[in-house]
Protein backbone atom coordinates (compact mmCIF):
# COMPACT_ATOMS: atom_id res chain seq x y z
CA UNK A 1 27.76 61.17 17.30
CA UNK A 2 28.01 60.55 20.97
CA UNK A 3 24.24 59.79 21.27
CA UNK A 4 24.83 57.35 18.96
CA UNK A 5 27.62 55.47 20.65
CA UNK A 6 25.91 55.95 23.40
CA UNK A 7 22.76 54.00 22.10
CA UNK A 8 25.14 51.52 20.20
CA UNK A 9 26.60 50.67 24.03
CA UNK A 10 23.32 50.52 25.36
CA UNK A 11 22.06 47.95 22.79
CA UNK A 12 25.62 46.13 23.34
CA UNK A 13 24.25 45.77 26.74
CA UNK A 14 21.31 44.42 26.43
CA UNK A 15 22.62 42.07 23.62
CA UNK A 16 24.96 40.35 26.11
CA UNK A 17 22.22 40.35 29.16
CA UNK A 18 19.46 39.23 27.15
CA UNK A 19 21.70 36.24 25.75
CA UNK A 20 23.37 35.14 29.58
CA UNK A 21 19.79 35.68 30.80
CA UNK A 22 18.68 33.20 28.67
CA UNK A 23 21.25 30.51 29.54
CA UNK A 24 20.17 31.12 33.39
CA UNK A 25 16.58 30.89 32.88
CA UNK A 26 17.39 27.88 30.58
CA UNK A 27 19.28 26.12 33.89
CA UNK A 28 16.66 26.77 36.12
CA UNK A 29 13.85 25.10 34.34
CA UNK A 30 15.61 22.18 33.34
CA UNK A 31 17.03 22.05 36.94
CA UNK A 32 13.12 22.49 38.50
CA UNK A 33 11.90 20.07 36.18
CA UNK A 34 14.57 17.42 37.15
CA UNK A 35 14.07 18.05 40.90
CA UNK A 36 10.10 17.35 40.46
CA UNK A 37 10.24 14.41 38.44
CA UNK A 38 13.76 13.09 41.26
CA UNK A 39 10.75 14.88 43.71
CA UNK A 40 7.81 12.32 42.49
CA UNK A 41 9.58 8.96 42.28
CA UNK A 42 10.59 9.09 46.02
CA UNK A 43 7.33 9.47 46.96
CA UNK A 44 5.92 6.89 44.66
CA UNK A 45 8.36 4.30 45.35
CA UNK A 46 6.68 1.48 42.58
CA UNK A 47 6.89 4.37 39.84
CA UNK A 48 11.24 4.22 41.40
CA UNK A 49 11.42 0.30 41.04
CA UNK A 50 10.70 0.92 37.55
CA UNK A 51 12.68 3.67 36.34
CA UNK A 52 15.74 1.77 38.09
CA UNK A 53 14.94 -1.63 37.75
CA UNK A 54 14.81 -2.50 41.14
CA UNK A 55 13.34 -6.32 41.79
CA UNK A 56 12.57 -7.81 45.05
CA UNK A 57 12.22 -4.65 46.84
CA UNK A 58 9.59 -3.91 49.44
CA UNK A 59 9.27 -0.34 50.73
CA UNK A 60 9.15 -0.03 54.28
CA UNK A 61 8.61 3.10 57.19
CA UNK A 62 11.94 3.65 57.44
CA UNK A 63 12.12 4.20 53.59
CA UNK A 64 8.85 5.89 53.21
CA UNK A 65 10.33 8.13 55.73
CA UNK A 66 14.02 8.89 54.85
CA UNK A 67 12.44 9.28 51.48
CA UNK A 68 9.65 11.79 52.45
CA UNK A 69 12.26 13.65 53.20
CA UNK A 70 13.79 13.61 50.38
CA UNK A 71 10.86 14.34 48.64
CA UNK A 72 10.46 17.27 50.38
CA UNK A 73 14.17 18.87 49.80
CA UNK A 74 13.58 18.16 45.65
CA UNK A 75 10.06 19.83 45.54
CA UNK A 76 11.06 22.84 47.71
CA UNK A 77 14.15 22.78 45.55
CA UNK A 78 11.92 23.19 42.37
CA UNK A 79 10.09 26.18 44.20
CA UNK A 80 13.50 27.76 44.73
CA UNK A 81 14.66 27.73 41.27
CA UNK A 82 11.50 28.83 39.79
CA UNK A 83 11.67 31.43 42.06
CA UNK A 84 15.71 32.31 40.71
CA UNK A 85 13.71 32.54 37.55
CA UNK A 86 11.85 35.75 38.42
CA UNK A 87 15.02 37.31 38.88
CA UNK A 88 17.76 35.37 36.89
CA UNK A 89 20.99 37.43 36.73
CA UNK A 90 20.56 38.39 40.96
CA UNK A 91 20.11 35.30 42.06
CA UNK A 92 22.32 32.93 39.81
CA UNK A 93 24.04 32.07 42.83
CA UNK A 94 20.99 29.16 43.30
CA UNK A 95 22.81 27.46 40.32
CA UNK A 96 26.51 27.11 42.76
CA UNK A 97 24.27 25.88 45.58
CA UNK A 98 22.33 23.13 43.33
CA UNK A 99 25.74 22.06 42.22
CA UNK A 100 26.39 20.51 45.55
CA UNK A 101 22.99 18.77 45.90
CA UNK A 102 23.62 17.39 42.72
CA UNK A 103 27.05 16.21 43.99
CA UNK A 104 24.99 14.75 47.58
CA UNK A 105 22.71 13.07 45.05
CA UNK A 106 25.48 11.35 43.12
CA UNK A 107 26.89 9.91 45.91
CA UNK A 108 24.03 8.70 47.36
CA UNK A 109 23.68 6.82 43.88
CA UNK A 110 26.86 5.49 44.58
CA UNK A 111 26.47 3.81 47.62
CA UNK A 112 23.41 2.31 46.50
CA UNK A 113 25.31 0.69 44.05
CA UNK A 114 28.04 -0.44 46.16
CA UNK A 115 25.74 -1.75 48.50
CA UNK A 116 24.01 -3.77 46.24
CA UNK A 117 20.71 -1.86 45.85
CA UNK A 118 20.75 -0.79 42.63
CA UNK A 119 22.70 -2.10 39.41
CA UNK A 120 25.55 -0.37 37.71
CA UNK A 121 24.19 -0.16 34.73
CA UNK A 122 20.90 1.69 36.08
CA UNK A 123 22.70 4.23 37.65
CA UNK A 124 25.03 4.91 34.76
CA UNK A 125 22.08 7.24 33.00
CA UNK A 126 21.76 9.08 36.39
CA UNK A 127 25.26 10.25 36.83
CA UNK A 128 25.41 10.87 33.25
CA UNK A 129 22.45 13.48 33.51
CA UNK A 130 23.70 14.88 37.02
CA UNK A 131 27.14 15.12 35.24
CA UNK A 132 24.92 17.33 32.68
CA UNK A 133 23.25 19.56 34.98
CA UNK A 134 26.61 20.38 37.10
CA UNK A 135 28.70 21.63 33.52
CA UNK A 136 24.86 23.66 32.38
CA UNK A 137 24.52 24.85 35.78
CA UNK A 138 28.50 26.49 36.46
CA UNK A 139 28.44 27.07 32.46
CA UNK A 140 25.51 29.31 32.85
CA UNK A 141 27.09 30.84 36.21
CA UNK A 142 29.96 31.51 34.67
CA UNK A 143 28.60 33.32 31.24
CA UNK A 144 26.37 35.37 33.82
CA UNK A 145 29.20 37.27 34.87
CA UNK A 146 29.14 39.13 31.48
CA UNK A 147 25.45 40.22 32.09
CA UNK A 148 26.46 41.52 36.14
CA UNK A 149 29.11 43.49 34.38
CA UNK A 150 26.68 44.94 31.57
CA UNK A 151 23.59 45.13 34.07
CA UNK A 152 26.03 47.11 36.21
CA UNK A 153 27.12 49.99 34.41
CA UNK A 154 25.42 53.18 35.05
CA UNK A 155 23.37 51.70 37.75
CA UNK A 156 23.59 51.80 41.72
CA UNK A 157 21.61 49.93 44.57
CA UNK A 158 18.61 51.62 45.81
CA UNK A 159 19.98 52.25 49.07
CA UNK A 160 22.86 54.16 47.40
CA UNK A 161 19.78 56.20 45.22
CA UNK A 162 17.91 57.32 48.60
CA UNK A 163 21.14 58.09 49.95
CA UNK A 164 22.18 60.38 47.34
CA UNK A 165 18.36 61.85 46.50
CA UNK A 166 17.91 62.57 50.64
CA UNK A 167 21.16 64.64 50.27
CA UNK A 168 19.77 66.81 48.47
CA UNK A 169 19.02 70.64 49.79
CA UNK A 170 15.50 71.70 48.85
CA UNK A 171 12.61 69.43 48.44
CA UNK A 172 8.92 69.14 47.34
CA UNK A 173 6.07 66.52 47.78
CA UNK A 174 3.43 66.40 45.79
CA UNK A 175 0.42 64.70 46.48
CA UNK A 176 -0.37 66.10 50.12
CA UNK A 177 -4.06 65.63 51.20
CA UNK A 178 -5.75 68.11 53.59
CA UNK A 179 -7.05 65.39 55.40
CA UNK A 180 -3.14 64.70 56.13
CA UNK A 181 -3.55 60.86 56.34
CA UNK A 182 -1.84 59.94 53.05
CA UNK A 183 1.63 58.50 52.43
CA UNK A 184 2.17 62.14 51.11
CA UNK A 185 1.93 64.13 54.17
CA UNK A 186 4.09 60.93 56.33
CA UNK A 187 6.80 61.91 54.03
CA UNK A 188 6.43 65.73 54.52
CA UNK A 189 6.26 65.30 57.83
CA UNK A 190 9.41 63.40 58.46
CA UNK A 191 11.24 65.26 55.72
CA UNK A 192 10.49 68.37 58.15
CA UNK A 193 11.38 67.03 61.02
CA UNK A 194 15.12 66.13 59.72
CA UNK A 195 15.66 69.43 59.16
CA UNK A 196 15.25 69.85 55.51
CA UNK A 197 14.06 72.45 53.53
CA UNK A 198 10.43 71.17 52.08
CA UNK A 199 7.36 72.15 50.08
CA UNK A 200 3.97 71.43 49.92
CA UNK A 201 2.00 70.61 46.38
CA UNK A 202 -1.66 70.28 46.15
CA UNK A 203 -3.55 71.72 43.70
CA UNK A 204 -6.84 71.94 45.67
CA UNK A 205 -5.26 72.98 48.87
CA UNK A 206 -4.10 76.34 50.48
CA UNK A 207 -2.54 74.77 53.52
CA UNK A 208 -1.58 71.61 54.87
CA UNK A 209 -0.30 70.51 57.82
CA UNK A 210 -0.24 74.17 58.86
CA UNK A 211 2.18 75.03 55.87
CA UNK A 212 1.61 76.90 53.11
CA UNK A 213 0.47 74.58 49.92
CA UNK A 214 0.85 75.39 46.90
CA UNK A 215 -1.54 74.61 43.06
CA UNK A 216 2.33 72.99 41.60
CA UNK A 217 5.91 72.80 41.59
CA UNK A 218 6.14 76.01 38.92
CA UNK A 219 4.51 77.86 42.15
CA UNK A 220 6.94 77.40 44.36
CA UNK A 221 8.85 80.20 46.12
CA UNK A 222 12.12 78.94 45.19
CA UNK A 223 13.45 76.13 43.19
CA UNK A 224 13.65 72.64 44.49
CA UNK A 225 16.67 69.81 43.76
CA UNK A 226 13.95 66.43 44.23
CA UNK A 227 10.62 65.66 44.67
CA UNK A 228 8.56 63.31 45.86
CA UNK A 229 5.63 62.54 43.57
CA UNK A 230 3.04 60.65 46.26
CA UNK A 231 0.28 61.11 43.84
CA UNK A 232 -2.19 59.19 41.94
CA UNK A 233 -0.57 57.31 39.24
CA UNK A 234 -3.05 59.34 36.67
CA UNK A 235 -1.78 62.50 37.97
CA UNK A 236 1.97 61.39 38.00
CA UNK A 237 2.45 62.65 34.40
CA UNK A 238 1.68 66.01 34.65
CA UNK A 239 3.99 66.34 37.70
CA UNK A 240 6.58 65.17 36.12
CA UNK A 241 5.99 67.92 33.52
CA UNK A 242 6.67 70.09 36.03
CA UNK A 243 9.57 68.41 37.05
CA UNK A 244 11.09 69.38 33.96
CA UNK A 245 9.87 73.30 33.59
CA UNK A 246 11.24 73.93 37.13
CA UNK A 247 14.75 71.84 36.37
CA UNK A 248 13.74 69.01 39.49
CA UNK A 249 17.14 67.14 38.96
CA UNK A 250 16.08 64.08 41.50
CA UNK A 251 12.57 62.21 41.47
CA UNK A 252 11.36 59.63 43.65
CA UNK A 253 7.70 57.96 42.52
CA UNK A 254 6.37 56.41 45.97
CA UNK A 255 5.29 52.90 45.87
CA UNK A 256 4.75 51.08 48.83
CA UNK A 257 2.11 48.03 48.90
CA UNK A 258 -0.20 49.10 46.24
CA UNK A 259 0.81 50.66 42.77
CA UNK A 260 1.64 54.29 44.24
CA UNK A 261 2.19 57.01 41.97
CA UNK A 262 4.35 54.86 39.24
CA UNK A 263 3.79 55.66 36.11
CA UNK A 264 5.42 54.36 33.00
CA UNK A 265 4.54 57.36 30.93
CA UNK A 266 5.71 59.78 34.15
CA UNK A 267 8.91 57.53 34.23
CA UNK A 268 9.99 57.44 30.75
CA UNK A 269 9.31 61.10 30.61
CA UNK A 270 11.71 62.20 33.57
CA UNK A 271 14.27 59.77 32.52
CA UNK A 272 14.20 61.42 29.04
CA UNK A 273 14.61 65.03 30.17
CA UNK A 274 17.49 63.69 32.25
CA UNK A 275 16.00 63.59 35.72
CA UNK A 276 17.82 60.95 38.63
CA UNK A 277 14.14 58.64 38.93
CA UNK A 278 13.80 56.44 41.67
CA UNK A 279 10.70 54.11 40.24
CA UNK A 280 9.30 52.83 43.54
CA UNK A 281 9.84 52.38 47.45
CA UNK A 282 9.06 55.26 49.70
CA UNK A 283 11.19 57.73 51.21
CA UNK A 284 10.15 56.87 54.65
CA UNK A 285 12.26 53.48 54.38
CA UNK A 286 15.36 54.92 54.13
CA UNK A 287 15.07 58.34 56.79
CA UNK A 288 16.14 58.31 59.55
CA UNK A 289 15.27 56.82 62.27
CA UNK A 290 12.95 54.43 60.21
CA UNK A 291 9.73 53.52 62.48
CA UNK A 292 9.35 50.18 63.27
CA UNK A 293 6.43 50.06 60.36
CA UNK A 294 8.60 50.69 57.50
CA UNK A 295 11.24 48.51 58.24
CA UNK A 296 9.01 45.57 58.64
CA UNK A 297 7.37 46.90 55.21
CA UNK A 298 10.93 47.38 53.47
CA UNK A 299 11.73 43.77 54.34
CA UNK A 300 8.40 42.22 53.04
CA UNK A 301 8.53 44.53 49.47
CA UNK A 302 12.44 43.33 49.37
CA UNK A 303 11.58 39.83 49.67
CA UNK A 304 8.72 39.72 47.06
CA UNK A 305 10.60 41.76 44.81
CA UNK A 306 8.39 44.90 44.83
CA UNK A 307 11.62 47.19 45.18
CA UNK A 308 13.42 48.24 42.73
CA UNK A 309 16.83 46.55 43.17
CA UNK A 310 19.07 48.74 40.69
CA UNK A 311 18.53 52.40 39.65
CA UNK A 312 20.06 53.17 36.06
């Protein structure tokens, strides 16, 4: 019975992001494809004269100018709401900001028709569809608040996740090389040096790093709170078996530039059986200190959106 309420909240959840996300994306293509086509008619200023009826009007360098510029604010505005899109609910705040553009934008309508550029009637269209976009834009802002407070149960920010996994007593990585040169044996290293209790997992290796290594996690001397699975993505699956026999509570999949060890089979699996799953990142970004390196490499996978941003 609580399973099932459980799952009934769960699809509740969903339901109510799935239909805000959909108002956001909705906002953010009609707002890119506005700011192209606003984008292409000041650089094309006959294609303008047109639209707006403008007669007697002869383009000069100080308009091809002032209005290369403004070309250049409405196409990189298009980039910047297609790139909202990737991630609609985090960055809805784009929609606010284009709400005051759309305000500049008006106004500069209006002066053109005070000053005699442009006739009333040719504007009247334009304010009508910048009056549109301001009450889609703050309407879909507005019903996104519903999907933060959905998307935001049960989750926490991956900085918060590292925090709590790292505070654990006893750990493991698995996926240590003999050669010691891989992401693996970084992370055993510096878990080592902080002072914390860590094993070795490697099942063609005796030793590394002058440590004892052992074939898996069910091998293990005593029993570990997290591990670190640093393998290849193939092999992550059967770790995560492990995981499970020997009651790992907290499991981080490394993933730094390339794919890592995330699996979606491994993932599913220890989120099933209960396990705390960080799916991505690398432990190095978040214990300290952090080397120069990974800070420079945390900022890069933040931007492109290569970390996770929430864990559930």
């Amino acid at each position: 019975m609580v399973a099932s309420i459980g799952t009934q909240r769960t699809c509740d959840r969903m339901t109510i992001q799935m239909s805000e996300v959909r108002w956001l994306r909705a906002s953010y293509w009609v707002g890119a494809i506005a700011d192209a086509m606003a984008g292409v008619l000041m650089l094309f200023p006959d294609a303008a004269t047109v639209v707006y009826g403008i007669t007697g009007f002869e383009p000069g360098p100080d308009y091809h100018y002032a209005m290369g510029l403004g070309a250049s604010l409405m196409l990189g505005w298009t980039v910047l709401l297609l790139w909202a899109d990737q991630r609609p609910v985090e960055r809805r705040g784009i929609l606010l900001i284009t709400v005051f553009v759309i305000f500049g934008m008006a106004l500069a309508g209006a002066y053109a028709v005070d000053s005699g550029l442009m006739a009333l009637p040719r504007m009247i269209p334009t304010w009508v569809f910048q009056a549109f976009l301001v009450v889609l834009f703050s309407y879909s802002y507005w019903r996104s608040r519903a999907a933060v407070a959905a998307k935001g149960e049960g989750t926490t920010t991956l900085a918060a996740a590292a925090a709590e996994f790292l505070s654990q007593g006893r750990f493991a990585v698995a996926g240590v090389s003999r050669a010691g040169n891989s992401p693996a044996n970084l992370i055993y290293r510096k878990l080592k040096e902080g002072g914390r209790q860590v094993f070795a997992t490697n099942p063609n290796a005796e030793t590394v790093e002058g440590d004892p290594c052992y074939r898996s996690l069910l091998e293990l001397p005593e029993r570990v709170d997290a591990v670190v699975i640093a393998t290849h993505p193939d092999k992550s699956i059967e770790v995560a078996r492990q995981c499970k026999e020997a009651g790992v509570h907290y499991v981080w999949f490394h993933r730094s530039i390339d794919g890592g060890s995330v699996s979606d089979e491994a993932l599913a699996f220890c989120r099933d059986y209960g396990a705390f799953v960080i799916p991505g990142g690398c432990p190095m970004m978040h214990l300290m200190p952090v080397d120069f390196g990974h800070r420079c490499m945390r900022g890069v996978l933040n931007l492109t959106g290569r970390l996770p941003k929430e864990i559930t």
